[in-house]
Protein backbone atom coordinates (compact mmCIF):
# COMPACT_ATOMS: atom_id res chain seq x y z
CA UNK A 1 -19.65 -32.08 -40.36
CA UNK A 2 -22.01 -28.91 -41.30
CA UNK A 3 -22.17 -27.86 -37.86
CA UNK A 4 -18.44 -28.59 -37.07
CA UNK A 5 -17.80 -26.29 -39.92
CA UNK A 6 -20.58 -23.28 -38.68
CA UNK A 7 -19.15 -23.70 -35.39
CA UNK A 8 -15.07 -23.03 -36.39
CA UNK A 9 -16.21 -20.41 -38.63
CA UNK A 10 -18.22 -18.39 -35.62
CA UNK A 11 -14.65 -18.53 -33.76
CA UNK A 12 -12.77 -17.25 -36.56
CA UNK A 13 -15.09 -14.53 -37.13
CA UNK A 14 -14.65 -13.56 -33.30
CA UNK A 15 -10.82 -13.77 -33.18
CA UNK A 16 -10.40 -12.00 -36.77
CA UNK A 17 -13.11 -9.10 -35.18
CA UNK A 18 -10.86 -9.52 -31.45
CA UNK A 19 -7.78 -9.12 -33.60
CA UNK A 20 -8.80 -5.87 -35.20
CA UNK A 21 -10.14 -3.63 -32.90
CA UNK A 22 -8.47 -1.48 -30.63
CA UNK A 23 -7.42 -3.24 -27.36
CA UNK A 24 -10.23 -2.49 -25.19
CA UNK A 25 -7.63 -0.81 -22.61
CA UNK A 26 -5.55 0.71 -24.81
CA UNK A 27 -5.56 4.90 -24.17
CA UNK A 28 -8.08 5.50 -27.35
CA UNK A 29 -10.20 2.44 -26.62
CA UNK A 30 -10.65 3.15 -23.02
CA UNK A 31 -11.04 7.25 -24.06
CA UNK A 32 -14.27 6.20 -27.02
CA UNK A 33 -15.84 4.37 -24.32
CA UNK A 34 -16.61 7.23 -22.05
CA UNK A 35 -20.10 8.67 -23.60
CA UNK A 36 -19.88 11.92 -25.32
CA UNK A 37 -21.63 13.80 -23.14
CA UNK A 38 -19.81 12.63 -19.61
CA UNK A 39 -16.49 13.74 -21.45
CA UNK A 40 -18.05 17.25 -22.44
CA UNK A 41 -19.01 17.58 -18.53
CA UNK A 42 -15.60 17.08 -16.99
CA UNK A 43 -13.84 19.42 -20.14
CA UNK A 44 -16.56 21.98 -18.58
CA UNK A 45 -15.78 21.73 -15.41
CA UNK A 46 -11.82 21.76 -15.78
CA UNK A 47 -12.71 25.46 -18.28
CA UNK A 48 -14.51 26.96 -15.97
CA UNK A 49 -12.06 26.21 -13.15
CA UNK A 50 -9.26 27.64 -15.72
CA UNK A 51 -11.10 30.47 -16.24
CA UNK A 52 -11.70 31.17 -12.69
CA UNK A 53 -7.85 30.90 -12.12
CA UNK A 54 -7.74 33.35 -15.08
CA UNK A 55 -5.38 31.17 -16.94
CA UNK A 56 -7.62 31.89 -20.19
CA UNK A 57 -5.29 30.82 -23.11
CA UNK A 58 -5.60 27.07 -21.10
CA UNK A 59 -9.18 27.61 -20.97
CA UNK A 60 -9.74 28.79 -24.20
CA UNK A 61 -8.33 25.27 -25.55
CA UNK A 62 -10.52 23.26 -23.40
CA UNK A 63 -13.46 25.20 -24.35
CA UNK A 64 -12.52 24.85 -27.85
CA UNK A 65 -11.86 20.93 -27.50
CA UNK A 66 -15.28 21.07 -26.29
CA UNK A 67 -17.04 22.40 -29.46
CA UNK A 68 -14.96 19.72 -30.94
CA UNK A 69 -17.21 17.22 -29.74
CA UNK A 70 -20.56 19.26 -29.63
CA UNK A 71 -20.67 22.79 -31.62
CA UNK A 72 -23.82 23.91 -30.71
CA UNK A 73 -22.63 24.21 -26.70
CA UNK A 74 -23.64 26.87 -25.78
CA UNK A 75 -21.93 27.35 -22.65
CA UNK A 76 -18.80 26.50 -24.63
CA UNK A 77 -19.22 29.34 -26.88
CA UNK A 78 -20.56 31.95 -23.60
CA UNK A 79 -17.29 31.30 -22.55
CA UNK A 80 -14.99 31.70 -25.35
CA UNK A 81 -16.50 34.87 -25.65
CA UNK A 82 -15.93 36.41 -22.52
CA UNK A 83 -12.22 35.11 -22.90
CA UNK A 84 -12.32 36.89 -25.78
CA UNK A 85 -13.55 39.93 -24.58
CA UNK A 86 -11.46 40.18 -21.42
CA UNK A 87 -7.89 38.79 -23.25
CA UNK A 88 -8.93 42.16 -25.77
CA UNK A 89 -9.56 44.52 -23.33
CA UNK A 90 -6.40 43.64 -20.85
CA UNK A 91 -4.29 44.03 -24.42
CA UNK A 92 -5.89 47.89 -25.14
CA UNK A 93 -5.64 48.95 -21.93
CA UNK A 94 -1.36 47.95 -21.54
CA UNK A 95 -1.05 49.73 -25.03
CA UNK A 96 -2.93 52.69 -23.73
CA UNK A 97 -0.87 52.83 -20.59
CA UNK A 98 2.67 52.11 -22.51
CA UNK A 99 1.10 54.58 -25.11
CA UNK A 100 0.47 57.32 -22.33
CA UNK A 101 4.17 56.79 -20.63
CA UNK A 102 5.94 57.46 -24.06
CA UNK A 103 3.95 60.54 -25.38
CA UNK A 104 1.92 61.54 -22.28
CA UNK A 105 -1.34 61.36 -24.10
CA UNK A 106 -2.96 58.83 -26.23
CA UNK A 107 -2.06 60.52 -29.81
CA UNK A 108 0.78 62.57 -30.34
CA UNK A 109 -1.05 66.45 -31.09
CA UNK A 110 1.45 66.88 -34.18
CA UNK A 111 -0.26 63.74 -36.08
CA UNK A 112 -3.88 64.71 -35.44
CA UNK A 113 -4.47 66.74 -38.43
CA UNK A 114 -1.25 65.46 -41.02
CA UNK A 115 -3.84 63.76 -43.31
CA UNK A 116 -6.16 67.23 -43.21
CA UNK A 117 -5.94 69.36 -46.62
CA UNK A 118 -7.47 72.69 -45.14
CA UNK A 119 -9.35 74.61 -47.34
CA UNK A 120 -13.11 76.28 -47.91
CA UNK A 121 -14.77 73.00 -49.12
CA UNK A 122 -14.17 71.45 -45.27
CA UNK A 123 -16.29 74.33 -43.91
CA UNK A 124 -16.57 75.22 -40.04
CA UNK A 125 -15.80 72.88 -37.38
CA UNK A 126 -14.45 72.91 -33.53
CA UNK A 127 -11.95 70.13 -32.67
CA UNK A 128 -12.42 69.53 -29.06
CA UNK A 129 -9.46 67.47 -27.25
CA UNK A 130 -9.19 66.07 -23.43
CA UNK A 131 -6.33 64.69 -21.82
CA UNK A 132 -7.15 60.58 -21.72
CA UNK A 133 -6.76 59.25 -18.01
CA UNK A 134 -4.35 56.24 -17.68
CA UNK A 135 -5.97 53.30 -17.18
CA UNK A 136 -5.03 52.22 -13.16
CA UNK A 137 -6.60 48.80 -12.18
CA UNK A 138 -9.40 48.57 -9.47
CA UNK A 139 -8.10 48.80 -6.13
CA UNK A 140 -8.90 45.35 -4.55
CA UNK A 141 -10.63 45.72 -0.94
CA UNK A 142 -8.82 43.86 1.65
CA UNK A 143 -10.82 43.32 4.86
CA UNK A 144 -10.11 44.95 8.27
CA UNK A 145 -9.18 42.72 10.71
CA UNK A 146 -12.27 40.61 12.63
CA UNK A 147 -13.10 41.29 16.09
CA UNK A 148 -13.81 38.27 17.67
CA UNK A 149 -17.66 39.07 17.89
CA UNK A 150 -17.74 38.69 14.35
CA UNK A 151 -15.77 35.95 14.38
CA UNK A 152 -18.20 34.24 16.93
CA UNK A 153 -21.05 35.60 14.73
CA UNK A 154 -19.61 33.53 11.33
CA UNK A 155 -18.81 30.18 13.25
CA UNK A 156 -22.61 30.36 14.50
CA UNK A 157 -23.77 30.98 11.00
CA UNK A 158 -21.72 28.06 9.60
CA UNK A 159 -22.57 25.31 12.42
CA UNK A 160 -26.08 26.39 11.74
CA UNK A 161 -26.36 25.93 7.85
CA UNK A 162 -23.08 24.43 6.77
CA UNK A 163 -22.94 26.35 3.19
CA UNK A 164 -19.59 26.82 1.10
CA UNK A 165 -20.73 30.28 1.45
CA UNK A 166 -20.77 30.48 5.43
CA UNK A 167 -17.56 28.32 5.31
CA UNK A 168 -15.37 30.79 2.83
CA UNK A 169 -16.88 33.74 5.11
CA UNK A 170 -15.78 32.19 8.21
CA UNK A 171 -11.98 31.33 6.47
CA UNK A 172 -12.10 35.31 5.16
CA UNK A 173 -12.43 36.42 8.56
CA UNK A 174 -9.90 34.18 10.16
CA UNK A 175 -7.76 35.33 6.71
CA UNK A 176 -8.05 39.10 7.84
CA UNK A 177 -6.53 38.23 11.33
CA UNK A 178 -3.60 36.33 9.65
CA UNK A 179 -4.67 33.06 11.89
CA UNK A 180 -3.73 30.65 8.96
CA UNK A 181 -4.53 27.22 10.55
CA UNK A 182 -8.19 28.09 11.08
CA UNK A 183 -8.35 30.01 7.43
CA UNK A 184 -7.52 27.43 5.53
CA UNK A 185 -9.44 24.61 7.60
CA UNK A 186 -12.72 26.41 6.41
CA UNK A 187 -11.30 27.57 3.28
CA UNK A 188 -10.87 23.91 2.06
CA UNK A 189 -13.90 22.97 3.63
CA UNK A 190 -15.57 25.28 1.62
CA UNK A 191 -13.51 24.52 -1.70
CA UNK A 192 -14.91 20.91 -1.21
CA UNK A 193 -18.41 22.19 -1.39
CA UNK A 194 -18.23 24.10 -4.46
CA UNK A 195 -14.62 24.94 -5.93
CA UNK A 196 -16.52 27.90 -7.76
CA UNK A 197 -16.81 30.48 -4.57
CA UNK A 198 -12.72 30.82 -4.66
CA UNK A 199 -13.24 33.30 -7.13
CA UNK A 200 -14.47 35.74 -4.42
CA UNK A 201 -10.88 35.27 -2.81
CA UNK A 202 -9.99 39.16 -3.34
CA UNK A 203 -7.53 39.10 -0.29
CA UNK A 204 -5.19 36.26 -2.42
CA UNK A 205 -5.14 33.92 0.62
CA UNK A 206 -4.42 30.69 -1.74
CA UNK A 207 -1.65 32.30 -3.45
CA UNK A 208 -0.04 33.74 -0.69
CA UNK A 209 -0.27 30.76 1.30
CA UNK A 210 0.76 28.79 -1.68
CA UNK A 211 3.82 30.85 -2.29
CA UNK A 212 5.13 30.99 1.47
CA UNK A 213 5.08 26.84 1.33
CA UNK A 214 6.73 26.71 -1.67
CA UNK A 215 9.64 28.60 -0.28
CA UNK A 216 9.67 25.94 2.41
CA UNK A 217 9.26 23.35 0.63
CA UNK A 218 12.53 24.65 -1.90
CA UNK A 219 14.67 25.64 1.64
CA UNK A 220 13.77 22.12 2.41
CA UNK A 221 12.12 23.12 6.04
CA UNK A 222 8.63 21.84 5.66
CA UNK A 223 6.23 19.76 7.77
CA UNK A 224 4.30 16.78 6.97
CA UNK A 225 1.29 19.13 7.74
CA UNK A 226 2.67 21.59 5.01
CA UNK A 227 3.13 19.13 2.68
CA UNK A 228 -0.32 17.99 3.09
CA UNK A 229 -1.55 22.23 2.69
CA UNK A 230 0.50 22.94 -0.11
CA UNK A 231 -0.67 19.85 -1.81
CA UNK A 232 -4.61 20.49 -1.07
CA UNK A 233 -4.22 23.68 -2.29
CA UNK A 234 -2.34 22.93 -5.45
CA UNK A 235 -4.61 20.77 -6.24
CA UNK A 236 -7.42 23.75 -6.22
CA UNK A 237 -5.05 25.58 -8.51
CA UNK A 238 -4.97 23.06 -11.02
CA UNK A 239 -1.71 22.11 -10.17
CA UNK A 240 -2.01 18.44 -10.49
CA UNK A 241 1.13 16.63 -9.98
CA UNK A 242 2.71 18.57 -7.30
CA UNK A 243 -0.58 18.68 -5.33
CA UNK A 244 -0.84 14.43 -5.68
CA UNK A 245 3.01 14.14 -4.83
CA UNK A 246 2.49 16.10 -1.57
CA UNK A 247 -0.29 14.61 -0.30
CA UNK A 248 1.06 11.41 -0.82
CA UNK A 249 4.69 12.72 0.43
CA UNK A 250 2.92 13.82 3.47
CA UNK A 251 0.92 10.22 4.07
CA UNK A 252 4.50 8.40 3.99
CA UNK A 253 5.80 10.83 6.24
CA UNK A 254 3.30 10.72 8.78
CA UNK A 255 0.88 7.94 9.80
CA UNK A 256 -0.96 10.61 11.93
CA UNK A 257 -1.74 12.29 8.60
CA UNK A 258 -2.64 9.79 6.20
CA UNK A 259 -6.72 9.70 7.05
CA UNK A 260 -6.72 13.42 6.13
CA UNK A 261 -4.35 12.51 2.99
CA UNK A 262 -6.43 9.57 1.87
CA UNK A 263 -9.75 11.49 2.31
CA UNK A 264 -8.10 14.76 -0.07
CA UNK A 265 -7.16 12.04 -2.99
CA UNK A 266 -10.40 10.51 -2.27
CA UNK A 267 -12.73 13.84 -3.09
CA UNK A 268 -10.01 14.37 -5.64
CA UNK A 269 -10.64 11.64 -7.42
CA UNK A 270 -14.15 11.69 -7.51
CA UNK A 271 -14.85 15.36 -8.46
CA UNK A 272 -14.21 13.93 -12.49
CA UNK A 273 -11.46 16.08 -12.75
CA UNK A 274 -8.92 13.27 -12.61
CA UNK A 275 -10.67 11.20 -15.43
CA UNK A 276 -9.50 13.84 -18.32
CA UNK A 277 -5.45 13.59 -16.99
CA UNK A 278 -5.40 9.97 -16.02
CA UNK A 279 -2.60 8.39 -17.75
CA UNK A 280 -2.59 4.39 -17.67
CA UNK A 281 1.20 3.08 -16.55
CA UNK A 282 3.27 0.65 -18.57
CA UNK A 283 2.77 -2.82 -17.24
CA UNK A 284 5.10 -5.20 -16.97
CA UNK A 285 3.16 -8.35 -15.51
CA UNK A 286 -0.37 -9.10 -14.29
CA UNK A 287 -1.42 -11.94 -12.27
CA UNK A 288 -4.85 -12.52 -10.24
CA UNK A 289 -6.30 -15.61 -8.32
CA UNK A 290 -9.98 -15.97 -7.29
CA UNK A 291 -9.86 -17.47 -3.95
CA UNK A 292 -12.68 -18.95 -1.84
CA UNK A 293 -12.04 -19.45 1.85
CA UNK A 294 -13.72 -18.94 5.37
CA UNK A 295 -16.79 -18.12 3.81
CA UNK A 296 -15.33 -15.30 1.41
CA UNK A 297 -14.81 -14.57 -1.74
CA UNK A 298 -11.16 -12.96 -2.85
CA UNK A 299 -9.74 -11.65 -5.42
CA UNK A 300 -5.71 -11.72 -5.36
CA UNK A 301 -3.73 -8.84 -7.83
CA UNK A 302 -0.23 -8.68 -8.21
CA UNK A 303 0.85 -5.77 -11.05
CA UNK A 304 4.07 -4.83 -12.03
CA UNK A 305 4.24 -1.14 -13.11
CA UNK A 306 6.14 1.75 -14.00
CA UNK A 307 4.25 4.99 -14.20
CA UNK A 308 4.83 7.61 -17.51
CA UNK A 309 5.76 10.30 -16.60
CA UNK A 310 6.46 9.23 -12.60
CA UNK A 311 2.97 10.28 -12.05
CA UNK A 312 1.88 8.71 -8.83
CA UNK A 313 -1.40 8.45 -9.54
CA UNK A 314 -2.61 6.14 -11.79
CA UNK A 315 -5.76 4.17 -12.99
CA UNK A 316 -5.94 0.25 -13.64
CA UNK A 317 -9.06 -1.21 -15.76
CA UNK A 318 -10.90 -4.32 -14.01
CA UNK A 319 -13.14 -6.39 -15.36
CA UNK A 320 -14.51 -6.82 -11.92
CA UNK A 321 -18.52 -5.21 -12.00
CA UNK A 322 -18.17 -2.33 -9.09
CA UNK A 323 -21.28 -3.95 -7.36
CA UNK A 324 -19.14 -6.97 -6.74
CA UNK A 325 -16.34 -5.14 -4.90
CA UNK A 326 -17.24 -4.46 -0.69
CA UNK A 327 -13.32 -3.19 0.33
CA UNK A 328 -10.17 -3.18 -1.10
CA UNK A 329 -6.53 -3.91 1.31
CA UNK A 330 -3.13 -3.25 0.18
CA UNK A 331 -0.62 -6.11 0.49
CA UNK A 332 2.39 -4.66 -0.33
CA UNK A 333 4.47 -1.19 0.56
CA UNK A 334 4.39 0.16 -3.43
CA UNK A 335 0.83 1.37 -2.90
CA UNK A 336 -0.10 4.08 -0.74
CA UNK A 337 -3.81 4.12 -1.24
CA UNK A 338 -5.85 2.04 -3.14
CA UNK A 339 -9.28 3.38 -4.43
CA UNK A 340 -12.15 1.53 -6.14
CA UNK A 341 -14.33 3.46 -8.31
CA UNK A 342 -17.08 2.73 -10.82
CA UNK A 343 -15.18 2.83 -14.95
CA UNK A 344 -16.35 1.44 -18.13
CA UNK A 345 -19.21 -0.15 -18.74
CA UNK A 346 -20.05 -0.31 -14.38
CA UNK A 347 -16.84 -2.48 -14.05
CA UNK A 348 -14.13 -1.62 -10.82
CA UNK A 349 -11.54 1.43 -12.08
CA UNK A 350 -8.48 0.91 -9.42
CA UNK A 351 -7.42 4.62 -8.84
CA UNK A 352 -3.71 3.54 -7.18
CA UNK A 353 -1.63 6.06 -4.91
CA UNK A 354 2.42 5.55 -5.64
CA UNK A 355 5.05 6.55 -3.09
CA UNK A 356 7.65 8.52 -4.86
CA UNK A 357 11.10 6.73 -5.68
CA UNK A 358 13.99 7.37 -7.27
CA UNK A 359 15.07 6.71 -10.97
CA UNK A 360 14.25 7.80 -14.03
CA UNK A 361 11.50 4.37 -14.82
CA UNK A 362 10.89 3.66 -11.17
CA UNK A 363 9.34 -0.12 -10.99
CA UNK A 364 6.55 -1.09 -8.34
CA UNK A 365 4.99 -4.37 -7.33
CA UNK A 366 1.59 -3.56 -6.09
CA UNK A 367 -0.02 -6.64 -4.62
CA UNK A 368 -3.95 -6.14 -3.37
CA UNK A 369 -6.79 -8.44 -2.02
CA UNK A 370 -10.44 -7.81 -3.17
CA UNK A 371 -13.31 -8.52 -1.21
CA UNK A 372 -15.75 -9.87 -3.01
CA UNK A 373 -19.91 -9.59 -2.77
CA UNK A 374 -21.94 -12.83 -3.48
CA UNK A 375 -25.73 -12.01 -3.60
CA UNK A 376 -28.96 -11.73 -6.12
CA UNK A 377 -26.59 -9.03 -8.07
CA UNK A 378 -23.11 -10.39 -8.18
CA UNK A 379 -23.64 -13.92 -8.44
CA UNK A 380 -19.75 -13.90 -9.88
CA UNK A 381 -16.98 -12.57 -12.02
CA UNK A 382 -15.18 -12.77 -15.06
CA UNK A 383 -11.38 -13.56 -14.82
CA UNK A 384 -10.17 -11.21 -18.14
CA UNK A 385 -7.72 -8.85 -18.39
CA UNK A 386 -6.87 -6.22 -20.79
CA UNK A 387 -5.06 -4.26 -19.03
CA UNK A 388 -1.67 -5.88 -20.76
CA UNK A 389 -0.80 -5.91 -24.46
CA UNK A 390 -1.81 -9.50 -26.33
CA UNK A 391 1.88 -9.83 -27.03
CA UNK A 392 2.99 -9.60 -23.34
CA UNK A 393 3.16 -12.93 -21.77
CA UNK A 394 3.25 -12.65 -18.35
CA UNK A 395 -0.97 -11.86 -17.72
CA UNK A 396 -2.03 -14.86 -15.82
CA UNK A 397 -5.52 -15.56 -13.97
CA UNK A 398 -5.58 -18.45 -11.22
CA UNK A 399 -8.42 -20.47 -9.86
CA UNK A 400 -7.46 -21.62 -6.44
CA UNK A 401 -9.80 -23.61 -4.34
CA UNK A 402 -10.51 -27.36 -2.64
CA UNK A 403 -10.25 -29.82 -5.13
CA UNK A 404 -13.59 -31.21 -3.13
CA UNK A 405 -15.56 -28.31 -5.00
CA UNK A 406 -18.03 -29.95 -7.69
CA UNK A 407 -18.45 -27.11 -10.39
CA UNK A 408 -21.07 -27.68 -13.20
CA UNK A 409 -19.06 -26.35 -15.71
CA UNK A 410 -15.39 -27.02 -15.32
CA UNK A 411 -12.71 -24.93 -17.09
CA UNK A 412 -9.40 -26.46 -17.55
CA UNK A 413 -6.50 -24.17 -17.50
CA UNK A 414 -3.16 -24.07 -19.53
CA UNK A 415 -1.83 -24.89 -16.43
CA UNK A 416 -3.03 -27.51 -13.10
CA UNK A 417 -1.96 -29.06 -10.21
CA UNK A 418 -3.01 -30.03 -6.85
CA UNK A 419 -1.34 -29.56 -3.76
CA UNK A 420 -2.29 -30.12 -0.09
CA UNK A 421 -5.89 -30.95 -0.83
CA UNK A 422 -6.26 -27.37 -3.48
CA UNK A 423 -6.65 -27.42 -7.21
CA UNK A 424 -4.73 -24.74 -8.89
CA UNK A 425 -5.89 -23.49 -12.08
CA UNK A 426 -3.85 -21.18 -14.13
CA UNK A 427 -5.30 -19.52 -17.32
CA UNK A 428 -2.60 -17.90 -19.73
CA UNK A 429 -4.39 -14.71 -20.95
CA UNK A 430 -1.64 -13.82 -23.41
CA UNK A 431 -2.72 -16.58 -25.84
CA UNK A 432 -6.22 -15.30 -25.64
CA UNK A 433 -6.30 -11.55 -25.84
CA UNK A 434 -7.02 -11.25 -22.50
CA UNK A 435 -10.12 -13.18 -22.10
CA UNK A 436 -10.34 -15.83 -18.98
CA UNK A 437 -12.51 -17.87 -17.31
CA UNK A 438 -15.77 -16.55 -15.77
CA UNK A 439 -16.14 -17.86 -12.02
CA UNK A 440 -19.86 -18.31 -10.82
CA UNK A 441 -19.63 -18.02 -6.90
CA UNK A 442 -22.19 -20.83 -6.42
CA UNK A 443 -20.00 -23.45 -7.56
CA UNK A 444 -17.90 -23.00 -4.72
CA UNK A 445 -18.46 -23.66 -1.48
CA UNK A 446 -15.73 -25.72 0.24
CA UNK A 447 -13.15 -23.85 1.88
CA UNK A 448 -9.25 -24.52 1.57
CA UNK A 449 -8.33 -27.50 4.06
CA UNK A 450 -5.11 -25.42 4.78
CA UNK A 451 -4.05 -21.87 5.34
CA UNK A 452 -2.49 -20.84 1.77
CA UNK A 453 -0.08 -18.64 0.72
CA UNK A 454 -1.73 -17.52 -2.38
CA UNK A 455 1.21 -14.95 -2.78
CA UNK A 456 3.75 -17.89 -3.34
CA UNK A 457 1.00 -20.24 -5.18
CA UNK A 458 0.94 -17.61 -8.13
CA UNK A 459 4.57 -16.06 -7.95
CA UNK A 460 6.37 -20.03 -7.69
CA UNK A 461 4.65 -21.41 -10.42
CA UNK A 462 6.23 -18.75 -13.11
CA UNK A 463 9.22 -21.65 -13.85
CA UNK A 464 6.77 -24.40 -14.25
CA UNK A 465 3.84 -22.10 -16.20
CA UNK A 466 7.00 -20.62 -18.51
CA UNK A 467 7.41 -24.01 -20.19
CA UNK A 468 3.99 -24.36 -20.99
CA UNK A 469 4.69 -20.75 -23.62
């Protein structure tokens, strides 16, 4: 009776303590999990790439979120500083030059001496005055156009030591004979290598080029190929969501195009700048089914969705360890790309590419198939979610396999059958605040005696599970 008693007091203290903490994928939760110092790293690197775009106030409040977290940054301050200093000095010098245009000078010559009160006591003194020059920015040197010799000269420098440096020369020289295709080939090649050496763009290739596609793209003329430009290179600028929506606009238009496209997201994605603007979607239903057949191990994911904001790139929490996952394949035509990348705590963040639709709450069903690893270091996975809300009910996990498979410790869903020689275990997360099943790999090795159509298994069953809740 004592230990009955020790045991259902343990599991109240664990569902009081799951109660009243913040759900672990909730926006804050996920945010507190990320350590201090990984979050101060990608706020510096999104400052610095402000500042380089001279958008300063926008830096300034990055910089100043930063000392937020850790006051003594140093780097944080250096930079504040010199934001500062140049926001001060690009103020003086327009009320110098407005100051100039109304009076000519910098002080009117009938104010200098209205506070003077002449007399013996101020003794002898000469007043010296010069005419102040108006302040007239730097000329910016444009190159002359390349011969081909030097042209020649560059590509052999860059094939030889393939440097972002040798790479933005080579685009600069391309740049200063107005061949664009070539320019920008090396100029993102060298933006990929280090996004810092743009600042030595003093002939305003990305703007320019930006500019003339965005007139296309408003006369609606473009290409897919511009689309996919315009998008790299807003991207570069900082301009997130029109740079994700064009690259992904010019994937659906053009199957020829969507390596390139998937490979931009790709290096997108992992530079860290995407983890500070990632905004989770609202979901409206989860399901997933382990599967084991032909000597593999699957993991089946249907989610409803609808992005905020229509962003159409969005992140989905796993509880799948990233050492489990080999390749990911998309099942359904409301994904784009699909992209697996290591999130909290070593588990599987899904980074998922959305094709643009029309609405104001566009909905998507994304349906993908994980392959799973079974080795000395994923020996199996846990079958949680938290990706929904405890009070939504439709978050489901299924075990399907041959019934002939002798586990060593069975788990009984909410919900079995068996059909055609399978056993189908369902397991309603929404009455358990997202915790499932874990599924060791070794306890399954019979494959299904039939094909299956997992798809169906996990979608037909709603009427029959719905009763159950």
């Amino acid at each position: 009776m004592k230990k009955s008693l020790v045991l259902f007091s343990l599991i109240l203290m664990g569902f009081l303590l799951v109660g009243y903490s913040p759900r672990p994928y909730s926006d804050l939760a996920t945010y507190k999990r990320i350590p201090t110092h990984t979050r101060v790293d990608n706020l510096m690197k999104a400052g610095k790439d402000l500042f380089l775009r001279r958008r300063f106030e926008d830096a300034r409040s990055i910089f100043l979120m930063i000392l937020d977290m850790d006051k003594n940054n140093l780097e944080a301050h250096f930079y504040l500083s010199k934001i500062k200093n140049t926001l001060e000095l690009e103020e003086n010098e327009a009320k110098k030059q407005a100051l100039f245009k109304k009076w000519g000078h910098l002080t009117p010559i009938d104010k200098i001496y209205e506070n003077w009160h002449w007399g013996p006591e101020v003794g002898h003194f000469e007043v010296r005055y010069s005419e102040p020059k108006p302040y007239i920015p730097p000329v910016r040197k444009f190159r002359p156009k390349a011969t081909d010799a030097e042209i020649t000269e560059a590509a052999k420098m860059y094939a030889n030591s393939k440097t972002a440096d040798n790479a933005f020369e080579l685009a600069m020289r391309y740049w200063s004979r107005r061949e664009k295709t070539a320019a920008i080939k090396y100029y993102l090649e060298a933006a990929d290598m280090n996004a810092e050496i743009l600042g030595r763009d003093d002939e305003y290739m990305l703007s320019m080029i930006s500019e003339e596609l965005e007139e296309k793209i408003a006369n609606g003329k473009p290409t897919s190929e511009d689309y996919l430009t315009y998008g790299r290179l807003a991207l570069i600028q900082g301009n997130r969501d029109d740079g994700i929506k064009s690259i992904i606009k010019a994937a659906v238009q053009s199957k020829k195009l969507s390596s390139p496209a998937n490979k931009a997201l790709d290096n997108y994605i992992s530079s860290g700048f995407v983890d500070i603007i990632g905004i989770p979607a609202e979901v409206y239903s989860f399901r997933q089914a382990y599967v084991y057949d032909k000597e593999k191990d699957s993991l089946y994911m249907r989610i409803i969705l609808c992005p905020k904001d229509k962003r159409q790139l969005i992140p989905i929490e796993t509880t799948i360890p990233a050492s489990s996952t080999s390749s990911i394949s998309i099942e359904s035509k409301d994904a784009v790309f699909v992209y697996g990348k290591p999130g909290i705590g070593g588990s599987t963040r899904l980074w998922i590419a959305l094709p643009e639709k029309e609405g104001e709450f566009p909905e998507y069903e994304v349906r993908l198939i994980l392959s799973l690893n079974r080795n000395e270091e994923s020996t199996g996975i846990d079958l949680s979610n938290y990706v929904l809300p405890p009070e939504q009910p439709d978050n489901w996990s299924f075990i399907i396999s041959s019934e002939f498979n002798n586990t060593e410790s069975e788990v009984h869903g909410n919900y079995e059958k068996f059909e055609n020689g399978m056993k189908i275990s369902a397991f309603h997360l929404g009455s358990t605040d997202g915790r499932g099943p874990y599924v060791n790999f070794e306890d399954y090795k019979e494959p299904l005696p039939s094909d299956a159509n997992v798809w169906k298994i996990i979608e037909d069953n709603e009427g029959e599970m719905k009763l159950l809740f």
